[in-house]
PDB file of N, CA and C in Angstrom:
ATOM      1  N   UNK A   1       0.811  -1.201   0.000  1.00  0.00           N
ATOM      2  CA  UNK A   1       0.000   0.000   0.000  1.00  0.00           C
ATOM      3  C   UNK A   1       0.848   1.255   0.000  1.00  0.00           C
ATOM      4  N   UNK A   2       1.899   1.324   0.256  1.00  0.00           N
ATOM      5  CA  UNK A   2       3.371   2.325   0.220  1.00  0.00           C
ATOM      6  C   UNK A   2       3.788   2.249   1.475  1.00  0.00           C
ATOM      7  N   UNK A   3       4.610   3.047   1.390  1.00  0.00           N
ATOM      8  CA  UNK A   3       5.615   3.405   2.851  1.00  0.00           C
ATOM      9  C   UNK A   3       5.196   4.005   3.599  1.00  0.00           C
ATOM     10  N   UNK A   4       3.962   4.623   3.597  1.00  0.00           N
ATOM     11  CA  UNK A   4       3.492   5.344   4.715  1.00  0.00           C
ATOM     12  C   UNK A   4       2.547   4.337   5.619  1.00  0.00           C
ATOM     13  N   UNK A   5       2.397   3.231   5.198  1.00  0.00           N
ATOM     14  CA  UNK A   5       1.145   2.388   5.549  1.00  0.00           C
ATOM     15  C   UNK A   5       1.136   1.954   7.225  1.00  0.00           C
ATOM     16  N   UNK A   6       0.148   1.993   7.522  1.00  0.00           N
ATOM     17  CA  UNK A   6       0.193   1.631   9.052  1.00  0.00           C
ATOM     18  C   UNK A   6      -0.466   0.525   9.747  1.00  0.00           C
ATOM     19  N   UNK A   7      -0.012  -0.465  10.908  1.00  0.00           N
ATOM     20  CA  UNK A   7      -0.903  -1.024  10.895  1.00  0.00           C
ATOM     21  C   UNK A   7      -2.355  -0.706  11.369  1.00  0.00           C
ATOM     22  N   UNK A   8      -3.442  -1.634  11.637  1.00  0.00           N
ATOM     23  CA  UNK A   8      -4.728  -1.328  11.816  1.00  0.00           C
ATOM     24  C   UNK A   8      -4.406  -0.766  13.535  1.00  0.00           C
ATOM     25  N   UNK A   9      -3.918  -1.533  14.493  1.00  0.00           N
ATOM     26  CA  UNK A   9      -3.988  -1.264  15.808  1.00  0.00           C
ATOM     27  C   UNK A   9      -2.758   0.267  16.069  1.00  0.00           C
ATOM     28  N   UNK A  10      -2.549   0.420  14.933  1.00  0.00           N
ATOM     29  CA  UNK A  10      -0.973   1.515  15.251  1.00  0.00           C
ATOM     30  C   UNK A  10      -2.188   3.435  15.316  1.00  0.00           C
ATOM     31  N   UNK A  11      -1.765   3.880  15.821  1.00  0.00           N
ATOM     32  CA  UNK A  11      -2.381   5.053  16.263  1.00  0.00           C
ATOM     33  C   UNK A  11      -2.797   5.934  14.522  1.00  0.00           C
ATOM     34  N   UNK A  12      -3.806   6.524  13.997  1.00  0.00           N
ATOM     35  CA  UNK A  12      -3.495   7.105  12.877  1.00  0.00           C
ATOM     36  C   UNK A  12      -3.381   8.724  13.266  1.00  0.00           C
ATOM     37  N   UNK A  13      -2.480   9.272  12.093  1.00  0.00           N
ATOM     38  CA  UNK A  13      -2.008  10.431  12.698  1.00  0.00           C
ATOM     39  C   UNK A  13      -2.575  11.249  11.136  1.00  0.00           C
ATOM     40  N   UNK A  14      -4.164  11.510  10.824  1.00  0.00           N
ATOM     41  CA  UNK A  14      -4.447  11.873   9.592  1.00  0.00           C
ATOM     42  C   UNK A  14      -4.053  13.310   9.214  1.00  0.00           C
ATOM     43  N   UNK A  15      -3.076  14.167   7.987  1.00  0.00           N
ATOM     44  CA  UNK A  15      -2.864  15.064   7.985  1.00  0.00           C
ATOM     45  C   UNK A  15      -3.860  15.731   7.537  1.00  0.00           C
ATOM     46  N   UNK A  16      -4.767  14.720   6.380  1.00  0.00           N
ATOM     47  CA  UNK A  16      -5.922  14.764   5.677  1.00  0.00           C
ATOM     48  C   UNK A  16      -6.793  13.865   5.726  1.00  0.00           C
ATOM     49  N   UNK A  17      -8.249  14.281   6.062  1.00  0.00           N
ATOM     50  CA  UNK A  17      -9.437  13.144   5.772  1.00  0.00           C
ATOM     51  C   UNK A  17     -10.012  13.321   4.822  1.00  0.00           C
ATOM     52  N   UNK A  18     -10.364  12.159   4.189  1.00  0.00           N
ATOM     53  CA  UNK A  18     -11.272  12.278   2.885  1.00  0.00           C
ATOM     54  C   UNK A  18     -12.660  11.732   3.327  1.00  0.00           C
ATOM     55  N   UNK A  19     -13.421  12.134   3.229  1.00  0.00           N
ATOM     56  CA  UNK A  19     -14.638  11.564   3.656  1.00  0.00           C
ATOM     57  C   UNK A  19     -15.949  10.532   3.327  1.00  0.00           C
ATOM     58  N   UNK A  20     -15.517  11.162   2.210  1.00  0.00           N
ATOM     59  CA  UNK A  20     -16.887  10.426   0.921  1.00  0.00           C
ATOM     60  C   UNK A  20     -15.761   9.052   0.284  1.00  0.00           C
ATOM     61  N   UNK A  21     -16.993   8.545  -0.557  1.00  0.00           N
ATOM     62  CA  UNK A  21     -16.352   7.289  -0.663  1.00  0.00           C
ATOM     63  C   UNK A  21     -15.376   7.136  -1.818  1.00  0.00           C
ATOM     64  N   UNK A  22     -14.187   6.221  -2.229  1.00  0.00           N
ATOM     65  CA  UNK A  22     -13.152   6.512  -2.820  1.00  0.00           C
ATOM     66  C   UNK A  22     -13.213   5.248  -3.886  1.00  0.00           C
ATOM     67  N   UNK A  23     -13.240   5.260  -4.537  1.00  0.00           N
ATOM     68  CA  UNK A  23     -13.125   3.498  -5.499  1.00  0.00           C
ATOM     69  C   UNK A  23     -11.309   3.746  -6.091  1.00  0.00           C
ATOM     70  N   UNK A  24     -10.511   2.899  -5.600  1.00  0.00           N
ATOM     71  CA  UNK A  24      -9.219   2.876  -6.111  1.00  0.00           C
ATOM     72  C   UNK A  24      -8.894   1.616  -7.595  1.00  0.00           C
ATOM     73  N   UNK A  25      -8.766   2.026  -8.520  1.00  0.00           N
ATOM     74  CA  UNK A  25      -9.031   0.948  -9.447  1.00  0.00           C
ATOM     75  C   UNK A  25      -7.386   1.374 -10.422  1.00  0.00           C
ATOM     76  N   UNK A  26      -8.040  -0.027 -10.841  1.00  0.00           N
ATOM     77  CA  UNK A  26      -6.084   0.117 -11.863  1.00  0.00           C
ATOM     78  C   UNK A  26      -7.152  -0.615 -13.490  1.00  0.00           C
ATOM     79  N   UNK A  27      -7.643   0.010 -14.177  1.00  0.00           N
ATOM     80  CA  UNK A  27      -7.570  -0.355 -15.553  1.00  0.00           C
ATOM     81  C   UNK A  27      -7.021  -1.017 -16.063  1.00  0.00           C
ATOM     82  N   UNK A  28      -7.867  -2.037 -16.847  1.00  0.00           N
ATOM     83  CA  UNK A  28      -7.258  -3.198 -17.615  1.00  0.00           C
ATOM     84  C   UNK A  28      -6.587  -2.400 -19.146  1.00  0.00           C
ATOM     85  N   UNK A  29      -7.293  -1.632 -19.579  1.00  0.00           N
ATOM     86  CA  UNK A  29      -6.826  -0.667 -20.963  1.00  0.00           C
ATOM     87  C   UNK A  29      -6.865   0.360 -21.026  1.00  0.00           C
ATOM     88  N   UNK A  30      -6.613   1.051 -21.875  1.00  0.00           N
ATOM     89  CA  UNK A  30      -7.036   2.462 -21.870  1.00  0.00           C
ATOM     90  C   UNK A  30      -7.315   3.070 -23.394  1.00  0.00           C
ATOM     91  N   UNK A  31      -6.978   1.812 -24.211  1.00  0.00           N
ATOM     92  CA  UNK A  31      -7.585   1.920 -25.419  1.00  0.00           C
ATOM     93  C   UNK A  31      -8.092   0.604 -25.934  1.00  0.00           C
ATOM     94  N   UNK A  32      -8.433  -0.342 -25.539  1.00  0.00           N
ATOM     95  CA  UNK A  32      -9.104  -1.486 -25.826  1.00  0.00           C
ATOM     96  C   UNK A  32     -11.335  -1.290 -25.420  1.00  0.00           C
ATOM     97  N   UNK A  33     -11.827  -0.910 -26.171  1.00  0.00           N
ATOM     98  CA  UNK A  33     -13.400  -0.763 -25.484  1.00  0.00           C
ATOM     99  C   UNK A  33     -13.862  -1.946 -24.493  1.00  0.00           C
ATOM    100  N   UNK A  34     -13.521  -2.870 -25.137  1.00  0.00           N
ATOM    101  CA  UNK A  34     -14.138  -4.558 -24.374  1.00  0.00           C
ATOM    102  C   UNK A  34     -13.511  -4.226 -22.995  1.00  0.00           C
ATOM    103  N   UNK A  35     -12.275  -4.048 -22.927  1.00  0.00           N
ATOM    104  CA  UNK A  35     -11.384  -3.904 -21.548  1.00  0.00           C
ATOM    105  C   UNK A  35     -12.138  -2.801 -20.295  1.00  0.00           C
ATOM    106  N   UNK A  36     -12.338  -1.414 -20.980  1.00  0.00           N
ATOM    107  CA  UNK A  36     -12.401  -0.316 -21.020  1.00  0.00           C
ATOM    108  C   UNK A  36     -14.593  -0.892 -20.175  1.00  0.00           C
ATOM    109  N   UNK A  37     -14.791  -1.284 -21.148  1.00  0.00           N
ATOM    110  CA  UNK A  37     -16.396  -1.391 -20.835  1.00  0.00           C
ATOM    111  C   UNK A  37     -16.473  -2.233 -19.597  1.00  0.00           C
ATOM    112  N   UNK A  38     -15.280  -3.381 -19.337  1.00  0.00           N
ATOM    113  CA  UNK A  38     -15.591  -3.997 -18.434  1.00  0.00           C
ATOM    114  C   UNK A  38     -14.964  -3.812 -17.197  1.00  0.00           C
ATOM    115  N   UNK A  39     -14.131  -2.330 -16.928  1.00  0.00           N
ATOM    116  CA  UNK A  39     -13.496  -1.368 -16.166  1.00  0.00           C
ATOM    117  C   UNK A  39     -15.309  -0.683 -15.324  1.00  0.00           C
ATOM    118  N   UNK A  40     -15.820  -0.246 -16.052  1.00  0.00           N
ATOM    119  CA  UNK A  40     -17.115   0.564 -15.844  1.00  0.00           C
ATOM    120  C   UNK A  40     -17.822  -0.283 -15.488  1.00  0.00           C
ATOM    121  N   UNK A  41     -18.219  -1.501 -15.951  1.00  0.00           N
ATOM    122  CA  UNK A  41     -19.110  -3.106 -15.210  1.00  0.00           C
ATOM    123  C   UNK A  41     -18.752  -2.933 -14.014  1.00  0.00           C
ATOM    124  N   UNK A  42     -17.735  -2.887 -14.045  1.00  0.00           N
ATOM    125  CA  UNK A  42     -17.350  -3.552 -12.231  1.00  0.00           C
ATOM    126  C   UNK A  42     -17.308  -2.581 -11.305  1.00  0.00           C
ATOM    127  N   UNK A  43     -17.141  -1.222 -11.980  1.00  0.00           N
ATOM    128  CA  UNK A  43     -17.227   0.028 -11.141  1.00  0.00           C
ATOM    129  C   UNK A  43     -18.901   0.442 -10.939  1.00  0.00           C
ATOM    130  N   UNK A  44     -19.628  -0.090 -11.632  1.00  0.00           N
ATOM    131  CA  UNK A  44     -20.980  -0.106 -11.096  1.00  0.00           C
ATOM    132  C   UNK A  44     -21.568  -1.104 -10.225  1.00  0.00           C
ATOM    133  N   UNK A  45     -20.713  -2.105 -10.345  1.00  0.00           N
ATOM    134  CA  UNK A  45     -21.252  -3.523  -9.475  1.00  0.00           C
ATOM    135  C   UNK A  45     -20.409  -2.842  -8.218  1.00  0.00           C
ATOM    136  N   UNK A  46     -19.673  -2.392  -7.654  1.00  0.00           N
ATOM    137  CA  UNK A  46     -19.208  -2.027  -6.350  1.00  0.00           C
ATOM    138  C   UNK A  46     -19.903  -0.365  -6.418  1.00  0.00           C
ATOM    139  N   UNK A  47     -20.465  -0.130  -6.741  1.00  0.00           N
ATOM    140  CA  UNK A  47     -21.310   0.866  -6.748  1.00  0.00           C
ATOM    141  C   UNK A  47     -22.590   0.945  -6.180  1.00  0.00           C
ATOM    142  N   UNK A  48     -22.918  -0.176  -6.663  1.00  0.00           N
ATOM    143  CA  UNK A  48     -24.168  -0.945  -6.228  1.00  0.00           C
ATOM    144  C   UNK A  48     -24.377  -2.388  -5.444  1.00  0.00           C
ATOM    145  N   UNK A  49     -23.104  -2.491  -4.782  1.00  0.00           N
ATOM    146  CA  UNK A  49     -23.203  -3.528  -3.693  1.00  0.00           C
ATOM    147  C   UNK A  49     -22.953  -2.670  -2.172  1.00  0.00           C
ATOM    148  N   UNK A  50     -21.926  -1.493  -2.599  1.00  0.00           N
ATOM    149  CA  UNK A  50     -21.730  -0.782  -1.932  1.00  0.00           C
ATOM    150  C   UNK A  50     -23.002  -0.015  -1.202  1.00  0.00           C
ATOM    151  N   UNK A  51     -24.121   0.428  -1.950  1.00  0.00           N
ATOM    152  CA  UNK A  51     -24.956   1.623  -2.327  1.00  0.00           C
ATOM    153  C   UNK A  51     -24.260   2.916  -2.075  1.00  0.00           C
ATOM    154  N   UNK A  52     -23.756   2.951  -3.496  1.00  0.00           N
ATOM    155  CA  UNK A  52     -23.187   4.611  -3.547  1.00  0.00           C
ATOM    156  C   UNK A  52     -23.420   5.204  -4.646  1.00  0.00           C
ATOM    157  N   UNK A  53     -23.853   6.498  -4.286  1.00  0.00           N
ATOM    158  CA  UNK A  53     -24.413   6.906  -5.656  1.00  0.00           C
ATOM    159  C   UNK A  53     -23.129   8.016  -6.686  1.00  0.00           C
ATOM    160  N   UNK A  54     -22.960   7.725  -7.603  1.00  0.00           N
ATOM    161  CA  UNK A  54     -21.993   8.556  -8.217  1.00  0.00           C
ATOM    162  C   UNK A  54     -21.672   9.930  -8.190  1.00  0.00           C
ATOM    163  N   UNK A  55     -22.624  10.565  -7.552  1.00  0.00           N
ATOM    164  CA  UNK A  55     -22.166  12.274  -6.951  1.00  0.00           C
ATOM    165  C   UNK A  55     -21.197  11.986  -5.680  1.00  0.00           C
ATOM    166  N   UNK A  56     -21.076  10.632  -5.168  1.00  0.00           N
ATOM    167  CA  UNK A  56     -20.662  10.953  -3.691  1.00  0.00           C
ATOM    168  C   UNK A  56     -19.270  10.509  -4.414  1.00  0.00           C
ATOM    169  N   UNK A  57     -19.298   9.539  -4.776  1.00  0.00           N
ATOM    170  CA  UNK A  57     -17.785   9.053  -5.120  1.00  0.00           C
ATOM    171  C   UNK A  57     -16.842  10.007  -5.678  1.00  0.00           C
ATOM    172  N   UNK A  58     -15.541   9.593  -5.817  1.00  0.00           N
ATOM    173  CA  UNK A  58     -14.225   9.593  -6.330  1.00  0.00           C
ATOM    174  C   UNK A  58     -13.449   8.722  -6.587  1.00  0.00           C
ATOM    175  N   UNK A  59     -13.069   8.701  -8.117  1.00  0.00           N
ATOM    176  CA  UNK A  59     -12.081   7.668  -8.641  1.00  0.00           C
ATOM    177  C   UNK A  59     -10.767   8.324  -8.591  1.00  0.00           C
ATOM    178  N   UNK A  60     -10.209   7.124  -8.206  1.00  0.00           N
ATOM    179  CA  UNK A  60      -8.565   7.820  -8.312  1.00  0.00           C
ATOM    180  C   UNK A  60      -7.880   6.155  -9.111  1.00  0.00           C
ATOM    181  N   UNK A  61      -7.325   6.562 -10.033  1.00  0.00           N
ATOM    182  CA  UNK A  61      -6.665   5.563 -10.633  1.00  0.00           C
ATOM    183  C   UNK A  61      -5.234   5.518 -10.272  1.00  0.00           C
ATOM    184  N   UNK A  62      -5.230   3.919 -10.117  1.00  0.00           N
ATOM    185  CA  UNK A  62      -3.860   3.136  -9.453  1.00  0.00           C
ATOM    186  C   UNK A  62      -3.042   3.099 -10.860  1.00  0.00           C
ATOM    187  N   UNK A  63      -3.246   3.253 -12.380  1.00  0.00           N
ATOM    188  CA  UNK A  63      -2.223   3.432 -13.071  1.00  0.00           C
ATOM    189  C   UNK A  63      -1.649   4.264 -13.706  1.00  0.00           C
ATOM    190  N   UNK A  64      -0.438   3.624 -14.546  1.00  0.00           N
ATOM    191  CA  UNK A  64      -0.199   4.989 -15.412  1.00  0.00           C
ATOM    192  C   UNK A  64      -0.619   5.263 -16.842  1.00  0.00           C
ATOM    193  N   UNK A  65      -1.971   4.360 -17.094  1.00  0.00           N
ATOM    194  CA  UNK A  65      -1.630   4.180 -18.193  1.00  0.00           C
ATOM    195  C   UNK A  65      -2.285   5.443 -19.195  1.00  0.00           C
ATOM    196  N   UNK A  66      -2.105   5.927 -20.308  1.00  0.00           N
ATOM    197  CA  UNK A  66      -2.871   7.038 -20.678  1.00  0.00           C
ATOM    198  C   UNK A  66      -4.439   7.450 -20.932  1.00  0.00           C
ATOM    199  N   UNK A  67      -5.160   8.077 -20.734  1.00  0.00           N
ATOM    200  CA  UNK A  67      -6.637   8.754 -20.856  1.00  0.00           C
ATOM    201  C   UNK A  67      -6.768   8.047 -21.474  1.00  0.00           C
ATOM    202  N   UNK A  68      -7.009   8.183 -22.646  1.00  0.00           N
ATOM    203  CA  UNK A  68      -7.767   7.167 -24.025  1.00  0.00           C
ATOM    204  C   UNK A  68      -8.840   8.169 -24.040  1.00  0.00           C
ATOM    205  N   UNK A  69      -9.445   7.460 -25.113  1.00  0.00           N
ATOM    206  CA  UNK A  69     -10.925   7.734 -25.686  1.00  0.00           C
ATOM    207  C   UNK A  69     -12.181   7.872 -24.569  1.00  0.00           C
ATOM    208  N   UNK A  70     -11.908   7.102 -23.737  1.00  0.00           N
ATOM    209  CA  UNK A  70     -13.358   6.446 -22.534  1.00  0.00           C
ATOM    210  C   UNK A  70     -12.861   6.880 -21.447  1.00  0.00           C
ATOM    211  N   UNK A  71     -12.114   8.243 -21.377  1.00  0.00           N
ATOM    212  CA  UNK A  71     -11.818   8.615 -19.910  1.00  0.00           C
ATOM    213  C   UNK A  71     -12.752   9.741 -19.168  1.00  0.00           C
ATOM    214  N   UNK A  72     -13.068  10.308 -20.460  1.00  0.00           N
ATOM    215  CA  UNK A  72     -14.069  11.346 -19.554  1.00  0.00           C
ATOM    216  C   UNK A  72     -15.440  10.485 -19.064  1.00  0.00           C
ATOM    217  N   UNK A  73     -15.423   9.458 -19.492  1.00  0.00           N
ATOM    218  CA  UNK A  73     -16.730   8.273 -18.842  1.00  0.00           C
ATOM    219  C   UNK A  73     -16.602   8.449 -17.406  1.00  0.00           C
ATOM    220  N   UNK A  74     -15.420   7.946 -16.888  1.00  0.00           N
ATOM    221  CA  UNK A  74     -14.853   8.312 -15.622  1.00  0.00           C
ATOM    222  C   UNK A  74     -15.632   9.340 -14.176  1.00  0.00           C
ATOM    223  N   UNK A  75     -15.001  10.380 -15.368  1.00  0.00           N
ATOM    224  CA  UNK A  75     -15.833  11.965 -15.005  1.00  0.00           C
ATOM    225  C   UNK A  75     -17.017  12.132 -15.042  1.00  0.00           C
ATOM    226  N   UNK A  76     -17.708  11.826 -16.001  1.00  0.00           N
ATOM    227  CA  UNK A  76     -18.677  12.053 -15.966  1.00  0.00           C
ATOM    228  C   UNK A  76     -20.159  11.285 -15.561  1.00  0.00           C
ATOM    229  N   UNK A  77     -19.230   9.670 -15.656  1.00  0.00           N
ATOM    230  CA  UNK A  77     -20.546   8.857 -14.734  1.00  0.00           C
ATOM    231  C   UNK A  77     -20.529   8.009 -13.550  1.00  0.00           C
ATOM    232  N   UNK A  78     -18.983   7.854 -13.252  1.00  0.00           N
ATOM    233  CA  UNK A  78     -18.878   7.825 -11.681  1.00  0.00           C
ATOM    234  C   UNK A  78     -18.035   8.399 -10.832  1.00  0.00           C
ATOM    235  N   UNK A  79     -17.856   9.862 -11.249  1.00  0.00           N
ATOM    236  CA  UNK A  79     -17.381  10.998 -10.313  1.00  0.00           C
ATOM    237  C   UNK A  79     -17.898  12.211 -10.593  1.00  0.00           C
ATOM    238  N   UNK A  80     -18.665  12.321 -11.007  1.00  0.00           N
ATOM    239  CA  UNK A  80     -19.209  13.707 -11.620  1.00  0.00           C
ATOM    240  C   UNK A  80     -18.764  15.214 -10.270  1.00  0.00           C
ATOM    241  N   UNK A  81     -18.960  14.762  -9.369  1.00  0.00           N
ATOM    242  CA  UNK A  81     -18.499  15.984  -8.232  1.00  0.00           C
ATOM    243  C   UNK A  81     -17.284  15.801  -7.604  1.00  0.00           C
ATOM    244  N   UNK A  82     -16.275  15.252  -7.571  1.00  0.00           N
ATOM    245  CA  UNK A  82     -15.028  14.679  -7.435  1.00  0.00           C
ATOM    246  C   UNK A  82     -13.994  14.548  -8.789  1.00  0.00           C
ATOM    247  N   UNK A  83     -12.700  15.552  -8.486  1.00  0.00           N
ATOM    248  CA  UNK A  83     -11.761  14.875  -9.907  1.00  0.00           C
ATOM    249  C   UNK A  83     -11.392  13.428 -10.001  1.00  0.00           C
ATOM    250  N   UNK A  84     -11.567  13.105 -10.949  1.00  0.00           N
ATOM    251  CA  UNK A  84     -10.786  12.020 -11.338  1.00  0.00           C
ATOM    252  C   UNK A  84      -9.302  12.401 -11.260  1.00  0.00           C
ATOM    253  N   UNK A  85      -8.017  11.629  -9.876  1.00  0.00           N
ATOM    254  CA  UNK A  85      -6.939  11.907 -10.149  1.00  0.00           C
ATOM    255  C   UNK A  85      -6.141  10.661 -10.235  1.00  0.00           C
ATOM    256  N   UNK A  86      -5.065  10.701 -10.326  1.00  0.00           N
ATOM    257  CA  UNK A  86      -4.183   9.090 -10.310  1.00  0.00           C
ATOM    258  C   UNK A  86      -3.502   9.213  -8.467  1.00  0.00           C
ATOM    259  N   UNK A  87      -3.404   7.975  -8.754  1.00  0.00           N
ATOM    260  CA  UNK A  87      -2.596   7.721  -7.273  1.00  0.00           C
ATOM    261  C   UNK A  87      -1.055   8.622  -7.109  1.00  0.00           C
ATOM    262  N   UNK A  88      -0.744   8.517  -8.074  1.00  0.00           N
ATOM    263  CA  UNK A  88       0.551   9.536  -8.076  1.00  0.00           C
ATOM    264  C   UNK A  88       0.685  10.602  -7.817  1.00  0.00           C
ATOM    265  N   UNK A  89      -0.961  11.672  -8.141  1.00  0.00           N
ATOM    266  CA  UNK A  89      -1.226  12.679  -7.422  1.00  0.00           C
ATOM    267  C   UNK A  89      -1.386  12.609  -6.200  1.00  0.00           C
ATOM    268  N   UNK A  90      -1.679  11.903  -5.078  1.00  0.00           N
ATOM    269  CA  UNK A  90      -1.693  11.845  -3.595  1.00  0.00           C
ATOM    270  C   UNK A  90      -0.568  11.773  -3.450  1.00  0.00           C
ATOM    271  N   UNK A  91       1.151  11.096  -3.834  1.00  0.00           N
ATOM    272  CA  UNK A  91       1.817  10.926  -3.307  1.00  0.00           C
ATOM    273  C   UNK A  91       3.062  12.062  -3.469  1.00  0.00           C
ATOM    274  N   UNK A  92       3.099  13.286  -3.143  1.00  0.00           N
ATOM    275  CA  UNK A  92       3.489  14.573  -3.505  1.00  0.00           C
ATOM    276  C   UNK A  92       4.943  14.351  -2.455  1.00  0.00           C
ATOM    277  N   UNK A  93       5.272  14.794  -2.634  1.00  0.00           N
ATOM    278  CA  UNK A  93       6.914  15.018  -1.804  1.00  0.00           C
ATOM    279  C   UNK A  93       6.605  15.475  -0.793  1.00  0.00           C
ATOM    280  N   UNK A  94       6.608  15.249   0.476  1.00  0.00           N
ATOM    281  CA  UNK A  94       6.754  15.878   1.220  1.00  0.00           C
ATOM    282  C   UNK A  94       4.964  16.725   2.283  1.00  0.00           C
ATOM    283  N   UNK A  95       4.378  15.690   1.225  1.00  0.00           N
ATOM    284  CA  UNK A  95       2.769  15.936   1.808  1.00  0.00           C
ATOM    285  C   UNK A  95       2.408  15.078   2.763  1.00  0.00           C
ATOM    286  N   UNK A  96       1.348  15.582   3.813  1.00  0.00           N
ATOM    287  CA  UNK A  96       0.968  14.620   4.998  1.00  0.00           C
ATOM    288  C   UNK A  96       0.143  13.738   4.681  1.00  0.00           C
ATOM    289  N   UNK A  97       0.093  12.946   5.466  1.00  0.00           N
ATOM    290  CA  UNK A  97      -0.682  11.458   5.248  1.00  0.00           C
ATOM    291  C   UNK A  97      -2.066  11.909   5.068  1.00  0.00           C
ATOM    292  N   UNK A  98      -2.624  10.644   4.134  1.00  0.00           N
ATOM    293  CA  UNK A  98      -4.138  11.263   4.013  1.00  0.00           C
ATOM    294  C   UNK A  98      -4.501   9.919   4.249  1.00  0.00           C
ATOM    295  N   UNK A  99      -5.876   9.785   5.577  1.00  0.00           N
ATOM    296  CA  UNK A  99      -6.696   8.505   5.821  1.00  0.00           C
ATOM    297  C   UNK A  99      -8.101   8.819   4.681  1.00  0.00           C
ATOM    298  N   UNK A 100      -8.915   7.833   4.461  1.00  0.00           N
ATOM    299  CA  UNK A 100     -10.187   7.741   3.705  1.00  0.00           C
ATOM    300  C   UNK A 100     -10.499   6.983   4.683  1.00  0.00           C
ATOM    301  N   UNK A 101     -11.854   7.018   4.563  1.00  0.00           N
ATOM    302  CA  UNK A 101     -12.912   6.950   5.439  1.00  0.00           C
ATOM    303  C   UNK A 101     -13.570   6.053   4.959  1.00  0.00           C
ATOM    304  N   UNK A 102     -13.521   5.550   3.556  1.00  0.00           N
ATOM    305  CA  UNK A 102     -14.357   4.332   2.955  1.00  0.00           C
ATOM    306  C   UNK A 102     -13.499   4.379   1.536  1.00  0.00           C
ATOM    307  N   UNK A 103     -12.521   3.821   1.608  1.00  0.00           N
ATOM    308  CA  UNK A 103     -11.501   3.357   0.439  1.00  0.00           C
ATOM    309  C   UNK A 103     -12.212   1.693  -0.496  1.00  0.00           C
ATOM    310  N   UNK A 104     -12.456   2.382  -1.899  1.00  0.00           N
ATOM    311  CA  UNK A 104     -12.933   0.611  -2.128  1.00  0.00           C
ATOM    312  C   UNK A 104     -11.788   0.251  -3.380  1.00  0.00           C
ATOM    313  N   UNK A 105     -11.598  -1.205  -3.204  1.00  0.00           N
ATOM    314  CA  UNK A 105     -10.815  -1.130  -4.486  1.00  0.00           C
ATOM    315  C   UNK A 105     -11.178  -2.241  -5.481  1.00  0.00           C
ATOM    316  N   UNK A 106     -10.683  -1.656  -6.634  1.00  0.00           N
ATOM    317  CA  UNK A 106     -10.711  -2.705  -7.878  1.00  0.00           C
ATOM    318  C   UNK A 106     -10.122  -3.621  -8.669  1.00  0.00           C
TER     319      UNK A 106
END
């Protein structure tokens, strides 16, 4: 989970809380549709096992791989009030730890 990771019983020391709910996912493509469509399947099936409705969420993607064609999907149908950022954006030089409050992953 990185180097900052803690265990469950170890004290948390949050610099930042995130509150609303977080779906952490790593994409199978980013230019394949079949791949791409079945990225969005599964982000609605934990959407809806979860019950969360897509204004509350935020995606943050675990890769690097590029936008593509089907990225503003992302944006626009399961984060619409939240950026879509990558995990690489949380991990800034020298920034304080950030806990989530309901982290889901994919």
């Amino acid at each position: 989970l990185g180097p900052g990771f803690q265990a469950k019983d170890a004290p948390l020391h949050c610099g930042r809380r995130v509150a609303h709910p977080v779906l952490l996912l790593e994409r199978g493509d980013w230019w394949n549709p079949f791949h791409a469509t079945e990225d969005f399947f599964n982000a609605f099936v934990v959407m809806h096992v979860h019950r969360i409705e897509p204004q509350d969420l935020q995606v943050i993607l675990a890769d690097r791989k590029r936008d593509g064609a089907l990225f503003s999907v992302w944006q626009r149908a399961f984060s619409p009030r939240h950026p879509v950022t990558r995990l690489a954006d949380w991990w800034i030089s020298g920034s304080q730890s950030v806990c989530f409050d309901k982290l889901l992953f994919q």
